[in-house]
PDB file of N, CA and C in Angstrom:
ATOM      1  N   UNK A   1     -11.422  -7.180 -61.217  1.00  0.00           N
ATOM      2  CA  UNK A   1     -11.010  -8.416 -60.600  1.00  0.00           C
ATOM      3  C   UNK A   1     -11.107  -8.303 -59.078  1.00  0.00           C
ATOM      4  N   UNK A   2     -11.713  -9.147 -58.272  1.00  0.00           N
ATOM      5  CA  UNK A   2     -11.964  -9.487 -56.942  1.00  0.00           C
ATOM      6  C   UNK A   2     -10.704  -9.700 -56.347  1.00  0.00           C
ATOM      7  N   UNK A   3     -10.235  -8.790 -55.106  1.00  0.00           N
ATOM      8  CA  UNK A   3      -9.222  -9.016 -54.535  1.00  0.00           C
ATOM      9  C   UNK A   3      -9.184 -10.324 -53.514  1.00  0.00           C
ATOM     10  N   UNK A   4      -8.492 -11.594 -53.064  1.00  0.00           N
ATOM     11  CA  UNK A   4      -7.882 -12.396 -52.712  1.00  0.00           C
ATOM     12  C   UNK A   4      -7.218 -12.109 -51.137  1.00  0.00           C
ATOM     13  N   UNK A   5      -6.335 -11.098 -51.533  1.00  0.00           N
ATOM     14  CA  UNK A   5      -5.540 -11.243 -50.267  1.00  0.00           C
ATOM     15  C   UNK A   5      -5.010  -9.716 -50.811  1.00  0.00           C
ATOM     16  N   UNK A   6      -4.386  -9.111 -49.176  1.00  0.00           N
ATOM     17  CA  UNK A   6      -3.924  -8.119 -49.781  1.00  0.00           C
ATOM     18  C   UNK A   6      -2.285  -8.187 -49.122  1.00  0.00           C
ATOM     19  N   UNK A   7      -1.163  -8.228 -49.563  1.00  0.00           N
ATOM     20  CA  UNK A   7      -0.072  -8.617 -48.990  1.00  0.00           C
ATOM     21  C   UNK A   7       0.719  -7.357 -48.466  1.00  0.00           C
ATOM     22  N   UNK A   8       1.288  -6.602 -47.446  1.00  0.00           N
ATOM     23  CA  UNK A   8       2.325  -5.560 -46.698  1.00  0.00           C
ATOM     24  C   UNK A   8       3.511  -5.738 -47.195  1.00  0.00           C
ATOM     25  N   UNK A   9       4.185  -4.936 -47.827  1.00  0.00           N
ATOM     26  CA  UNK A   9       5.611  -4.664 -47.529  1.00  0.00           C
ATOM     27  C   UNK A   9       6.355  -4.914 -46.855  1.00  0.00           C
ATOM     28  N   UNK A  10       5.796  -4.900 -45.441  1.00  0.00           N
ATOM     29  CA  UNK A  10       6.337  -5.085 -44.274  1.00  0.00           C
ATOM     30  C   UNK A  10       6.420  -6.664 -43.607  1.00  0.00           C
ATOM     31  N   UNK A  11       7.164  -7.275 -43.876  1.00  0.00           N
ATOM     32  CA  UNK A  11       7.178  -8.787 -43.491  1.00  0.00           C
ATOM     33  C   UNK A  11       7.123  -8.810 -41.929  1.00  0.00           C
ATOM     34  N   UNK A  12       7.568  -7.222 -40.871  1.00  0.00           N
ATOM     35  CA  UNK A  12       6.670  -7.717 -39.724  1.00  0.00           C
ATOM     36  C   UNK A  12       5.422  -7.102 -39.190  1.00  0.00           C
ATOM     37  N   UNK A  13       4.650  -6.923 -40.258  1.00  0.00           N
ATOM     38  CA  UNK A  13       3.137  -6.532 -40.015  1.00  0.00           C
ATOM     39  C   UNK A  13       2.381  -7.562 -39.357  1.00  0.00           C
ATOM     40  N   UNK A  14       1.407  -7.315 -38.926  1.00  0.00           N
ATOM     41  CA  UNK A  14       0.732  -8.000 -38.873  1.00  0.00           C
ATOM     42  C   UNK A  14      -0.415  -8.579 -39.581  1.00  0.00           C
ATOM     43  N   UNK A  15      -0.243  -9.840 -39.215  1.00  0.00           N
ATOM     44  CA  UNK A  15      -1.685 -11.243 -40.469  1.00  0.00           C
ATOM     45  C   UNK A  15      -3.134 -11.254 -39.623  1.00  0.00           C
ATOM     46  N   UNK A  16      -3.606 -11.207 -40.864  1.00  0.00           N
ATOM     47  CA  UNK A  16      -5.049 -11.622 -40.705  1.00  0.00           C
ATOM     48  C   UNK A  16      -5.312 -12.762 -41.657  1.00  0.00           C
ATOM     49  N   UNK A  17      -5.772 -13.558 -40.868  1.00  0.00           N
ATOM     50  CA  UNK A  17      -6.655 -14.737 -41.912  1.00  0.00           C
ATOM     51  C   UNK A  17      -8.014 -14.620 -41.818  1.00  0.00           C
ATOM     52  N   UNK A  18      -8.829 -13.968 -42.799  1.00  0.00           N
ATOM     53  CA  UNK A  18     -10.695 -13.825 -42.891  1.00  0.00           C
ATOM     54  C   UNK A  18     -11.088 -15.009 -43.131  1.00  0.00           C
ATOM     55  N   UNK A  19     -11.883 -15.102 -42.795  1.00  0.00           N
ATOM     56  CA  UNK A  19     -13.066 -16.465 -42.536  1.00  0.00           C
ATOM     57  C   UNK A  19     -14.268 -15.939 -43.389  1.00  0.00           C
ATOM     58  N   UNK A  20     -14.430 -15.927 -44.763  1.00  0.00           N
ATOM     59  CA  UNK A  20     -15.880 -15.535 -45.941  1.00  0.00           C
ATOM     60  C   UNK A  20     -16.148 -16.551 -46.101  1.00  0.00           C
ATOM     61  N   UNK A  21     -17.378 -16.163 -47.016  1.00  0.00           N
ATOM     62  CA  UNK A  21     -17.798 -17.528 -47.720  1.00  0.00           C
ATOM     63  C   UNK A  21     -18.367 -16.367 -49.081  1.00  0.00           C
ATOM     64  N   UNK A  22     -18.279 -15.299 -49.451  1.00  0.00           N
ATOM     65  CA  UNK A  22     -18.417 -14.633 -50.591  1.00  0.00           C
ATOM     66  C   UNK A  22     -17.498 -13.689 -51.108  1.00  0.00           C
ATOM     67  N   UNK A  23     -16.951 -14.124 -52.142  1.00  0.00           N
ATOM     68  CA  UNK A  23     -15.897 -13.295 -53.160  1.00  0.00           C
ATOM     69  C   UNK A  23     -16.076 -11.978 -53.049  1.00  0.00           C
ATOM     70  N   UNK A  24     -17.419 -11.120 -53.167  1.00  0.00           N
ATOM     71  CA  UNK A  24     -17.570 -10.004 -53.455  1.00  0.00           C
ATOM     72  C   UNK A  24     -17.379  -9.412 -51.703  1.00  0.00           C
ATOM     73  N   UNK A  25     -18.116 -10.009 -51.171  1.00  0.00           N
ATOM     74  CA  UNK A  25     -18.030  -9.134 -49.640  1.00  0.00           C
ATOM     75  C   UNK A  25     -16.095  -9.749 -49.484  1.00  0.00           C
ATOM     76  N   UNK A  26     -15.730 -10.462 -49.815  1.00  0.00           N
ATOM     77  CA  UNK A  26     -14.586 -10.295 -49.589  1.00  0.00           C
ATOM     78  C   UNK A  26     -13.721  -9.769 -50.008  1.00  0.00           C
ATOM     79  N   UNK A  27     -13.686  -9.173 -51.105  1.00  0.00           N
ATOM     80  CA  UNK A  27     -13.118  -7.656 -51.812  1.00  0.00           C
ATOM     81  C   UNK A  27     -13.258  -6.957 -50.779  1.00  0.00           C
ATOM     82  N   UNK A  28     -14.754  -6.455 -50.137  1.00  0.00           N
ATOM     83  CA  UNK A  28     -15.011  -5.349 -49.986  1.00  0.00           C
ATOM     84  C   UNK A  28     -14.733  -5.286 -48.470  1.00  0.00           C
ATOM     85  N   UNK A  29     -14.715  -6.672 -47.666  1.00  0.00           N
ATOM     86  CA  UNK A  29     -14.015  -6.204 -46.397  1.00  0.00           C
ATOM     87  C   UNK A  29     -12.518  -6.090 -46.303  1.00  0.00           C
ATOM     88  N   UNK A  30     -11.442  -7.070 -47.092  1.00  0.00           N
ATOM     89  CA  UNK A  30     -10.190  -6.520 -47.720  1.00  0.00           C
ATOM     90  C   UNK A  30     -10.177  -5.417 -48.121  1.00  0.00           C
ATOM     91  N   UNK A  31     -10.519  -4.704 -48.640  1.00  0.00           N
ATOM     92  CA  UNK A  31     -10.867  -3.443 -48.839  1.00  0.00           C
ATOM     93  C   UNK A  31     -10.298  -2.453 -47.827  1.00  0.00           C
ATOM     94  N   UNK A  32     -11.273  -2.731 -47.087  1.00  0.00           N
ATOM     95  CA  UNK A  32     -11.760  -1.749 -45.557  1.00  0.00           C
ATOM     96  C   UNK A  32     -10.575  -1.790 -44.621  1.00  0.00           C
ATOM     97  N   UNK A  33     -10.312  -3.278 -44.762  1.00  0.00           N
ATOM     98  CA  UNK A  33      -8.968  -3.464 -43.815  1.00  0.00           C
ATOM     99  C   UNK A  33      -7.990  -2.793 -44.022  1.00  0.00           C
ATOM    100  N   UNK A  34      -7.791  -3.165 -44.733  1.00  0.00           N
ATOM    101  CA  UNK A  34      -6.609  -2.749 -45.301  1.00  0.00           C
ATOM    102  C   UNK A  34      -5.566  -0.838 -45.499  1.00  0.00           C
ATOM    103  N   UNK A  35      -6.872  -0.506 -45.029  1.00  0.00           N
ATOM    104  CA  UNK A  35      -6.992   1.030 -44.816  1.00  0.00           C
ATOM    105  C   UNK A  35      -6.512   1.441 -42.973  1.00  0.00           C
ATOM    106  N   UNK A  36      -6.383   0.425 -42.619  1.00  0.00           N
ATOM    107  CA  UNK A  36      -6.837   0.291 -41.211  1.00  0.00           C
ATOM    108  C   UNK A  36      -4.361   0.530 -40.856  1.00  0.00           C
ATOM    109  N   UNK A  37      -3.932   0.696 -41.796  1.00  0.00           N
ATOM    110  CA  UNK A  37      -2.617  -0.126 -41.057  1.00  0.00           C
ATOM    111  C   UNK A  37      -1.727  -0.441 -42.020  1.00  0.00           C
ATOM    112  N   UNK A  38      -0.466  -0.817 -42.139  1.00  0.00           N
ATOM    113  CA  UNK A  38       0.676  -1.830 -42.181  1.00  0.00           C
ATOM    114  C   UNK A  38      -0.150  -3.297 -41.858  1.00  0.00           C
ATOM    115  N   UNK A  39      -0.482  -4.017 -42.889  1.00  0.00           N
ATOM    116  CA  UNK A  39      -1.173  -4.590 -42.706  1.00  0.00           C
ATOM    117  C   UNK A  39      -1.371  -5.738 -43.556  1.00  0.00           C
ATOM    118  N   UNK A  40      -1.304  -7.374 -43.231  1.00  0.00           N
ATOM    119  CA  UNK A  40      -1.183  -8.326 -44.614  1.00  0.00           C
ATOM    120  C   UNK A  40      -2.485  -9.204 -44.125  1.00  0.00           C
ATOM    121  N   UNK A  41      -3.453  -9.432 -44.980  1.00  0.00           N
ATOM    122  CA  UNK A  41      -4.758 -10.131 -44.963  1.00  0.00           C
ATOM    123  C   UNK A  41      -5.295 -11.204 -46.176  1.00  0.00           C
ATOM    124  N   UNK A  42      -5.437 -12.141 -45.677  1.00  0.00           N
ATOM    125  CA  UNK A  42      -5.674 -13.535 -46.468  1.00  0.00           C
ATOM    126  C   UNK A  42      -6.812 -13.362 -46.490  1.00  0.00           C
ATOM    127  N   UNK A  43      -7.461 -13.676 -47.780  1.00  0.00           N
ATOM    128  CA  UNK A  43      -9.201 -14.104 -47.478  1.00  0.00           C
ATOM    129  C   UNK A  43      -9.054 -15.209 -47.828  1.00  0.00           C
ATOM    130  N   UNK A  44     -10.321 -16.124 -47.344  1.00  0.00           N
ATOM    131  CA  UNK A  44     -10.564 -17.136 -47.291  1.00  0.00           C
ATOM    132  C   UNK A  44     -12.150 -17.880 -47.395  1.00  0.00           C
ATOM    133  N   UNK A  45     -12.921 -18.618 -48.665  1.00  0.00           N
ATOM    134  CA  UNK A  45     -13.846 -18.779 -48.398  1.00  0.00           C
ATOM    135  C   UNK A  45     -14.675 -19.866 -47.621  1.00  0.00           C
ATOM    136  N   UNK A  46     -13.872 -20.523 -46.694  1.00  0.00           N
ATOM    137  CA  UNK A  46     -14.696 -21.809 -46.318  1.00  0.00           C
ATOM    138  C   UNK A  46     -13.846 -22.314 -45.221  1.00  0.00           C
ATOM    139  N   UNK A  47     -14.400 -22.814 -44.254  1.00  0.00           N
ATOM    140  CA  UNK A  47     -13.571 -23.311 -43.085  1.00  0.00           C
ATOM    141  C   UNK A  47     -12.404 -24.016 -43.144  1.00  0.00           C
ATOM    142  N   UNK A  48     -13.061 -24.709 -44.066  1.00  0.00           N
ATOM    143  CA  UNK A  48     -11.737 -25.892 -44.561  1.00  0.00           C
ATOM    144  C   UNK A  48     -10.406 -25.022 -44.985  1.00  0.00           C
ATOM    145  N   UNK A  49     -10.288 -24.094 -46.373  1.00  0.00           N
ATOM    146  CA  UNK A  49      -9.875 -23.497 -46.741  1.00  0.00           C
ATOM    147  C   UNK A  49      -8.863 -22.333 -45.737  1.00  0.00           C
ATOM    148  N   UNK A  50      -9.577 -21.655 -44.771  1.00  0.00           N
ATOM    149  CA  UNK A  50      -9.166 -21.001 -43.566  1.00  0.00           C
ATOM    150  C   UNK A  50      -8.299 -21.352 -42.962  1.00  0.00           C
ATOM    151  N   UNK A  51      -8.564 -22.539 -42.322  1.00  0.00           N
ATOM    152  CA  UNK A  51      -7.781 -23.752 -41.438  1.00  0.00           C
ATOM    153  C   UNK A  51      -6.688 -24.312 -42.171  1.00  0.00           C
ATOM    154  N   UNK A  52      -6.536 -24.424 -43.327  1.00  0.00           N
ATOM    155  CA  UNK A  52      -5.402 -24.687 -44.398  1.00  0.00           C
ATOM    156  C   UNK A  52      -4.616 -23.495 -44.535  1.00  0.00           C
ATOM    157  N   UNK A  53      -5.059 -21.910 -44.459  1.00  0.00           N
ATOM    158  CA  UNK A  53      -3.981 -20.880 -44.720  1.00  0.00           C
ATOM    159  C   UNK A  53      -3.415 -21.046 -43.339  1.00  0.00           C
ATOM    160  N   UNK A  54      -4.405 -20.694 -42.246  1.00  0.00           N
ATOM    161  CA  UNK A  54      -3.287 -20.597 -41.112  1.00  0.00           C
ATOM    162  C   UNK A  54      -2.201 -21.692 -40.481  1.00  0.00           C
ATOM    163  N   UNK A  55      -2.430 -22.858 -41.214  1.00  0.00           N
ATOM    164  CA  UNK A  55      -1.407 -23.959 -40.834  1.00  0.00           C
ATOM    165  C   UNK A  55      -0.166 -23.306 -42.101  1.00  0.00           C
ATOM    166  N   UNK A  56      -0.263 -23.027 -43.314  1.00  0.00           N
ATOM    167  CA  UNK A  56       0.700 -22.713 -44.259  1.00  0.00           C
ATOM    168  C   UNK A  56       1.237 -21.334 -43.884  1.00  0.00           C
ATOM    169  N   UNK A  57       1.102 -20.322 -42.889  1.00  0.00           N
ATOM    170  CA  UNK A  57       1.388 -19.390 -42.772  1.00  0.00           C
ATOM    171  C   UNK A  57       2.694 -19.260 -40.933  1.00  0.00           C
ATOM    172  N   UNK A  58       3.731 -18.759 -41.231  1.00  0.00           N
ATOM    173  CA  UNK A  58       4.512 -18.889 -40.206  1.00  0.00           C
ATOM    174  C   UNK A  58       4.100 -17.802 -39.098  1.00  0.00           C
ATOM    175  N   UNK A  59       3.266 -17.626 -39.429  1.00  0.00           N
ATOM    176  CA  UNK A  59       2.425 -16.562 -37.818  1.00  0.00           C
ATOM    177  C   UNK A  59       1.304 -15.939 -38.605  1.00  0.00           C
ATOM    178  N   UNK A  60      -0.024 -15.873 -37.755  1.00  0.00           N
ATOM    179  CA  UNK A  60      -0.800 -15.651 -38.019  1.00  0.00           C
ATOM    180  C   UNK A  60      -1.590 -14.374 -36.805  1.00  0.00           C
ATOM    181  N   UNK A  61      -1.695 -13.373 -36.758  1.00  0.00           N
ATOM    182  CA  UNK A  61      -2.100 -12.616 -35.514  1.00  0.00           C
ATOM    183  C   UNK A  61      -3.520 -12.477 -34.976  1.00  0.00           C
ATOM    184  N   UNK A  62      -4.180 -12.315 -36.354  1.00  0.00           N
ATOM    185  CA  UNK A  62      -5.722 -12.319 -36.079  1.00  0.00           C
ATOM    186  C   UNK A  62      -6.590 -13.377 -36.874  1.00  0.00           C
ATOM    187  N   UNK A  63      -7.312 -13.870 -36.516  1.00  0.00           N
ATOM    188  CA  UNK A  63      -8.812 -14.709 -37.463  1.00  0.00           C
ATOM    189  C   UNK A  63      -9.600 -13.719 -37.390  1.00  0.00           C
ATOM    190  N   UNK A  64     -10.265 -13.199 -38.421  1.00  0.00           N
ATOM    191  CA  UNK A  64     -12.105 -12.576 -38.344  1.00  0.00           C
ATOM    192  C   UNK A  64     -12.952 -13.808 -39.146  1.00  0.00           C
ATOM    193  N   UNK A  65     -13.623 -14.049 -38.219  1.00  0.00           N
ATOM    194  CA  UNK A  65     -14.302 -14.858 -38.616  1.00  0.00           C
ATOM    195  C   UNK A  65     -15.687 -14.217 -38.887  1.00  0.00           C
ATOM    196  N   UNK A  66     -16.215 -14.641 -40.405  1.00  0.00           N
ATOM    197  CA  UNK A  66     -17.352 -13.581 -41.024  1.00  0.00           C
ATOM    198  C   UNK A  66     -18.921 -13.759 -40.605  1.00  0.00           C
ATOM    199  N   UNK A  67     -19.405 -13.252 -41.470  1.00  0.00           N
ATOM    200  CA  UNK A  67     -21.036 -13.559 -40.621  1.00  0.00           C
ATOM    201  C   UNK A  67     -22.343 -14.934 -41.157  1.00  0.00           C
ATOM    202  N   UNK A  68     -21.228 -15.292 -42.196  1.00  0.00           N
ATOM    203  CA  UNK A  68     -21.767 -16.300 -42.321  1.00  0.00           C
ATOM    204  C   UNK A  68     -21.485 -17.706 -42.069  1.00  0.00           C
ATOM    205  N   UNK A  69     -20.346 -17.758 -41.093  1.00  0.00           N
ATOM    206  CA  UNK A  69     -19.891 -19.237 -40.025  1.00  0.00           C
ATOM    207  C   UNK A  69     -21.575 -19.710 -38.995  1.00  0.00           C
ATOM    208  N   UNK A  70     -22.170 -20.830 -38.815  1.00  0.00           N
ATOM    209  CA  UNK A  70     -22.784 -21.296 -37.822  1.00  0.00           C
ATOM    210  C   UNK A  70     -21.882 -21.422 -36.886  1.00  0.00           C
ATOM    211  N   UNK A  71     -22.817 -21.521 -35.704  1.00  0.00           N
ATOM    212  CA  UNK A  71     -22.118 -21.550 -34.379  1.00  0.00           C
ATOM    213  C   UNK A  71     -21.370 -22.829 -34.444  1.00  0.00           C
ATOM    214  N   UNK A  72     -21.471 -23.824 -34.561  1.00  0.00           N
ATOM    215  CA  UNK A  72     -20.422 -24.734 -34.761  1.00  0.00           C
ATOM    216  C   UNK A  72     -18.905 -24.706 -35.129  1.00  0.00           C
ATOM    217  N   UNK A  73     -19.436 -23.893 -36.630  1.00  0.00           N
ATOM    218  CA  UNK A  73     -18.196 -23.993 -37.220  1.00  0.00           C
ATOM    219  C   UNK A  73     -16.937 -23.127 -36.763  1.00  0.00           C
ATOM    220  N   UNK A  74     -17.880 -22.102 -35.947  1.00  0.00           N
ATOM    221  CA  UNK A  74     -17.307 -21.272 -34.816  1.00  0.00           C
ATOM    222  C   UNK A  74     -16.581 -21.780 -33.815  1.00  0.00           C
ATOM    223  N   UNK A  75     -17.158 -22.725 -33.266  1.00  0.00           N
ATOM    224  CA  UNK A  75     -16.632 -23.850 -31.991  1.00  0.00           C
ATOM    225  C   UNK A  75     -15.714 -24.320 -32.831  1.00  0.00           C
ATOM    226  N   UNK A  76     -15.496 -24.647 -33.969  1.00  0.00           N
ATOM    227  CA  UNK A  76     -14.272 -25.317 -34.272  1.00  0.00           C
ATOM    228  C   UNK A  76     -13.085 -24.697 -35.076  1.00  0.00           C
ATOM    229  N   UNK A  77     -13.212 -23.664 -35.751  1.00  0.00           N
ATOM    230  CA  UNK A  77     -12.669 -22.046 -35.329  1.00  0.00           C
ATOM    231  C   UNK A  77     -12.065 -22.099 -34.392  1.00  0.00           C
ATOM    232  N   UNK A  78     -12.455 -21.266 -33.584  1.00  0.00           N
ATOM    233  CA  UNK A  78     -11.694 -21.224 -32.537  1.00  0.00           C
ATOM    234  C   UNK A  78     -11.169 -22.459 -31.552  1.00  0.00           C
ATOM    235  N   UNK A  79     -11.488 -23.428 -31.630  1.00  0.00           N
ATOM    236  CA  UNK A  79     -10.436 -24.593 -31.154  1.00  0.00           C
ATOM    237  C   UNK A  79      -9.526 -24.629 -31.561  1.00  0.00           C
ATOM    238  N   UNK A  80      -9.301 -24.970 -33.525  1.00  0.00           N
ATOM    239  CA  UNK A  80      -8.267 -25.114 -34.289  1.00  0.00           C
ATOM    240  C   UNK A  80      -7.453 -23.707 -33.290  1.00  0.00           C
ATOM    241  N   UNK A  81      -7.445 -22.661 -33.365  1.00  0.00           N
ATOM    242  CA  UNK A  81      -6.974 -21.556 -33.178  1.00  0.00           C
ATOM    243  C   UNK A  81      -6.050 -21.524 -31.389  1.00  0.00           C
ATOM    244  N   UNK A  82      -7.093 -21.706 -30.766  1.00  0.00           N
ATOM    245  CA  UNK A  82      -6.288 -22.374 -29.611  1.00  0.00           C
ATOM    246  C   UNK A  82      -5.777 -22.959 -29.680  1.00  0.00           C
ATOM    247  N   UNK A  83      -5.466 -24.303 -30.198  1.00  0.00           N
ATOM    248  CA  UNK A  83      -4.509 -25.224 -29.714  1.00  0.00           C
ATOM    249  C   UNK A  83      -3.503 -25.550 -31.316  1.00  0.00           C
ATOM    250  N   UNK A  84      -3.848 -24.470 -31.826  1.00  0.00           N
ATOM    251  CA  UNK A  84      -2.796 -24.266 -33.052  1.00  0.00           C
ATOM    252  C   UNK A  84      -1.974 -23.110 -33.191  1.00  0.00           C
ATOM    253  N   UNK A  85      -2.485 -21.984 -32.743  1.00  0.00           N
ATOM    254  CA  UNK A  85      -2.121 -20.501 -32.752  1.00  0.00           C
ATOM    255  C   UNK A  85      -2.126 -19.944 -31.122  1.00  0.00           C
ATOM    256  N   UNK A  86      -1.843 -20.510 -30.109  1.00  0.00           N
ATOM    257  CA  UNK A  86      -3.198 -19.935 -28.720  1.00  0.00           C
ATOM    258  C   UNK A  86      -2.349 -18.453 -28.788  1.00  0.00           C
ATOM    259  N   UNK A  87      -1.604 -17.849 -29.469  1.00  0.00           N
ATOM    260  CA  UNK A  87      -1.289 -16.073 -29.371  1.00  0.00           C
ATOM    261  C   UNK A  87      -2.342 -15.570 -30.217  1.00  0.00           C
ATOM    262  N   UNK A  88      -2.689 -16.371 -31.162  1.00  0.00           N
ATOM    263  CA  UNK A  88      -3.642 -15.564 -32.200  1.00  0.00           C
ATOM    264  C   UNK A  88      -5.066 -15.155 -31.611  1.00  0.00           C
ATOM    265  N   UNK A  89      -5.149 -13.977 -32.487  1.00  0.00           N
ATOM    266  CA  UNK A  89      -6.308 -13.635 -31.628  1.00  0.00           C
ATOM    267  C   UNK A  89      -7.562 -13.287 -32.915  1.00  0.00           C
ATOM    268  N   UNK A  90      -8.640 -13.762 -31.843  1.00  0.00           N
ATOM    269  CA  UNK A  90     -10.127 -13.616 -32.925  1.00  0.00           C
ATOM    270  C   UNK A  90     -11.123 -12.629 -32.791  1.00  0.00           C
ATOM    271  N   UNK A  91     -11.456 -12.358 -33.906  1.00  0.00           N
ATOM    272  CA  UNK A  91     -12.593 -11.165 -34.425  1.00  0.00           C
ATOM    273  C   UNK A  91     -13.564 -12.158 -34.342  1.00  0.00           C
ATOM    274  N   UNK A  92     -14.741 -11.629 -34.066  1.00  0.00           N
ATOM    275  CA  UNK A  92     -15.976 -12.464 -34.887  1.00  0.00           C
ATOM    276  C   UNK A  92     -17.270 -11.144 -34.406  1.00  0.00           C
ATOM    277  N   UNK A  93     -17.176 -10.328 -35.787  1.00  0.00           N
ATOM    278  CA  UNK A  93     -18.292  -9.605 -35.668  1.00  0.00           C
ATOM    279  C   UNK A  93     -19.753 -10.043 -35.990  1.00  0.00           C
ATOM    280  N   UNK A  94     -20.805  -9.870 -35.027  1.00  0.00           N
ATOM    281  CA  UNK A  94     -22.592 -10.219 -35.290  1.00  0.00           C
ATOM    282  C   UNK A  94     -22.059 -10.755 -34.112  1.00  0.00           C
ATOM    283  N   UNK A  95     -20.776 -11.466 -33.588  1.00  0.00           N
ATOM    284  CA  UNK A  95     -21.038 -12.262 -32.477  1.00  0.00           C
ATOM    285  C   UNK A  95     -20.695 -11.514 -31.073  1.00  0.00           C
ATOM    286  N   UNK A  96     -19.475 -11.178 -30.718  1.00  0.00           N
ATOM    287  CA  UNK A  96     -18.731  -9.925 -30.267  1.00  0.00           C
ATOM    288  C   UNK A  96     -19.517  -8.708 -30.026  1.00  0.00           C
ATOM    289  N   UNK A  97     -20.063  -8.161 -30.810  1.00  0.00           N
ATOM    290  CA  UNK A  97     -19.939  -6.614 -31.174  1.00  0.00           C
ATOM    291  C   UNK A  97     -20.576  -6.467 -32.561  1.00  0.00           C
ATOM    292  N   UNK A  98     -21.471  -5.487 -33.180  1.00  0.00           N
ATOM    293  CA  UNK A  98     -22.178  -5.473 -34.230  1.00  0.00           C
ATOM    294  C   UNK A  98     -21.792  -5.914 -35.639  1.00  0.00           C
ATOM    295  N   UNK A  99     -22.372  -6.159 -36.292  1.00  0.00           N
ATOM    296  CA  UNK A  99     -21.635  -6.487 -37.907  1.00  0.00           C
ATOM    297  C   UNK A  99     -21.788  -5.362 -38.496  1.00  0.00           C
ATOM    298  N   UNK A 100     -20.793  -4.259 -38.202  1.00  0.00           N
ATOM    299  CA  UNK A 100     -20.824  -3.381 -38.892  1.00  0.00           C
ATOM    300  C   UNK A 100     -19.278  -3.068 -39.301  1.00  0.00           C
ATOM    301  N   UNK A 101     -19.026  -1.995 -40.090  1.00  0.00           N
ATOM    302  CA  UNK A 101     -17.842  -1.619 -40.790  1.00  0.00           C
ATOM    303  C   UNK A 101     -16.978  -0.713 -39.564  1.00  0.00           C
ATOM    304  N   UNK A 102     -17.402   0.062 -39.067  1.00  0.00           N
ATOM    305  CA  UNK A 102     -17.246   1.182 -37.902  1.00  0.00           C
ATOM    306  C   UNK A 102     -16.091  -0.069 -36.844  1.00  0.00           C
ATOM    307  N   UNK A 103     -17.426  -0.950 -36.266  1.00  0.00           N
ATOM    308  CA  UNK A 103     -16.978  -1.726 -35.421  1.00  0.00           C
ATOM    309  C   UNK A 103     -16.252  -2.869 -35.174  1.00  0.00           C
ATOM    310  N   UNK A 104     -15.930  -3.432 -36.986  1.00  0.00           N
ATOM    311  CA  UNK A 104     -14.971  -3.891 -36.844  1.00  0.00           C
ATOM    312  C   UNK A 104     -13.604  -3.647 -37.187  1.00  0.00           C
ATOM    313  N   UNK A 105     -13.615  -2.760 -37.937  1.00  0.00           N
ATOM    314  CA  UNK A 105     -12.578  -1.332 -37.685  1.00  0.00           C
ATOM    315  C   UNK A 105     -12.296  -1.586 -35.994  1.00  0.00           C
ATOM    316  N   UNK A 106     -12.774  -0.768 -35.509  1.00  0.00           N
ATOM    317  CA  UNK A 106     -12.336  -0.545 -34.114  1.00  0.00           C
ATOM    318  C   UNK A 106     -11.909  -1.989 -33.868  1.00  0.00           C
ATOM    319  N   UNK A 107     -12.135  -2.956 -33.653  1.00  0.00           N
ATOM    320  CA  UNK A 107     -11.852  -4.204 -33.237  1.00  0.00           C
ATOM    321  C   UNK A 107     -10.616  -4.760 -33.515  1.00  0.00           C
ATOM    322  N   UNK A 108     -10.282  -4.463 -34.895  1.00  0.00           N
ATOM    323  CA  UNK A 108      -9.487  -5.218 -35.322  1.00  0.00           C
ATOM    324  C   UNK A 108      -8.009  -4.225 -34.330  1.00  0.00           C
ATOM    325  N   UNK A 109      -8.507  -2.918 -35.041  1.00  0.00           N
ATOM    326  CA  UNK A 109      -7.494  -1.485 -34.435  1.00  0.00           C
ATOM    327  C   UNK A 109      -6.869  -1.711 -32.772  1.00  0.00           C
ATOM    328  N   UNK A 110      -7.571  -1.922 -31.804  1.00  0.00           N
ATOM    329  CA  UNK A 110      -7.639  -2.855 -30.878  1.00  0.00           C
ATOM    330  C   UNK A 110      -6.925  -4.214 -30.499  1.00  0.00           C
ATOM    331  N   UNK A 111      -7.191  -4.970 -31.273  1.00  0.00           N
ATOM    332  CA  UNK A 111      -7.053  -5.749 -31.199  1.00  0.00           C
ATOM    333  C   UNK A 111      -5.360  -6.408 -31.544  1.00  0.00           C
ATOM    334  N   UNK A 112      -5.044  -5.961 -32.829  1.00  0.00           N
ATOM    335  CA  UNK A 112      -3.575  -5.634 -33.191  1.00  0.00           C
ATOM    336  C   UNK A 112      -2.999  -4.015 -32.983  1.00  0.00           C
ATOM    337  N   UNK A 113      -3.790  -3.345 -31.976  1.00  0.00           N
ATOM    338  CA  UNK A 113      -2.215  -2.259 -31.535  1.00  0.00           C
ATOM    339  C   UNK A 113      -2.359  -1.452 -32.802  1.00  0.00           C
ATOM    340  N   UNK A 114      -3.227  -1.057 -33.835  1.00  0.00           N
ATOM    341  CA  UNK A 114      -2.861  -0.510 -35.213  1.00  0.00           C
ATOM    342  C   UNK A 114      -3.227   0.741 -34.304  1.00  0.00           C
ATOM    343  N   UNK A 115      -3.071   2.029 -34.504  1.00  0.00           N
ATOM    344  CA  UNK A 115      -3.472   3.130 -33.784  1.00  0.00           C
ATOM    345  C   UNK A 115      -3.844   4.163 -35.054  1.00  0.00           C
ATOM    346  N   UNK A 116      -3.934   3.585 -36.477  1.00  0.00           N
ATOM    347  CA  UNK A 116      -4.366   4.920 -37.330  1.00  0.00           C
ATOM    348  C   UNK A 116      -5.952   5.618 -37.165  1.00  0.00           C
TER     349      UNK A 116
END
């Protein structure tokens, strides 16, 4: 069974809301994350969908937004995010920094303070 979301123990970990659009790569970057930390991560396959967890969620710390968003949907990504979240902060690997596993590791690690 394809993992969804992966939820922390820790109610003050920190959130990620992923931005996919495929079940299987989204196992497998939940996966990865999740190794990374104390750590609670939503996947999500579709903008619409995305933009609906982080309004239902009472803090949200990071967006990664995946590699298959157009630049648009990017521009509106990160708007929603500014002027809905402006503490939250965004990943967007291929765009940022390579689409690789290594580097968005580091990014995220970075990015939320995780130091493992």
């Amino acid at each position: 069974m394809l993992v969804s979301e992966y939820i922390s123990n820790d109610i003050a970990a920190p959130v990620v809301v992923l931005f996919g659009g495929n079940p299987l790569r989204r196992d497998e970057v939940i996966g990865h994350l999740k190794q990374l930390g104390d750590i609670t991560i939503y996947g999500t396959l579709s903008e619409e969908e995305g933009l609906a967890k982080i309004q239902s969620l009472p803090k949200v710390d990071l967006v990664l937004i995946g590699g298959r968003y157009s630049a648009e949907q990017r521009r509106r990504i990160r708007k929603f995010v500014a002027e809905n979240r402006p503490i939250t902060k965004i990943s967007e690997p291929g765009v940022e920094f390579p689409y690789e596993t290594e580097a968005i590791n580091r990014d995220i690690r970075l990015k939320l303070y995780l130091n493992k």
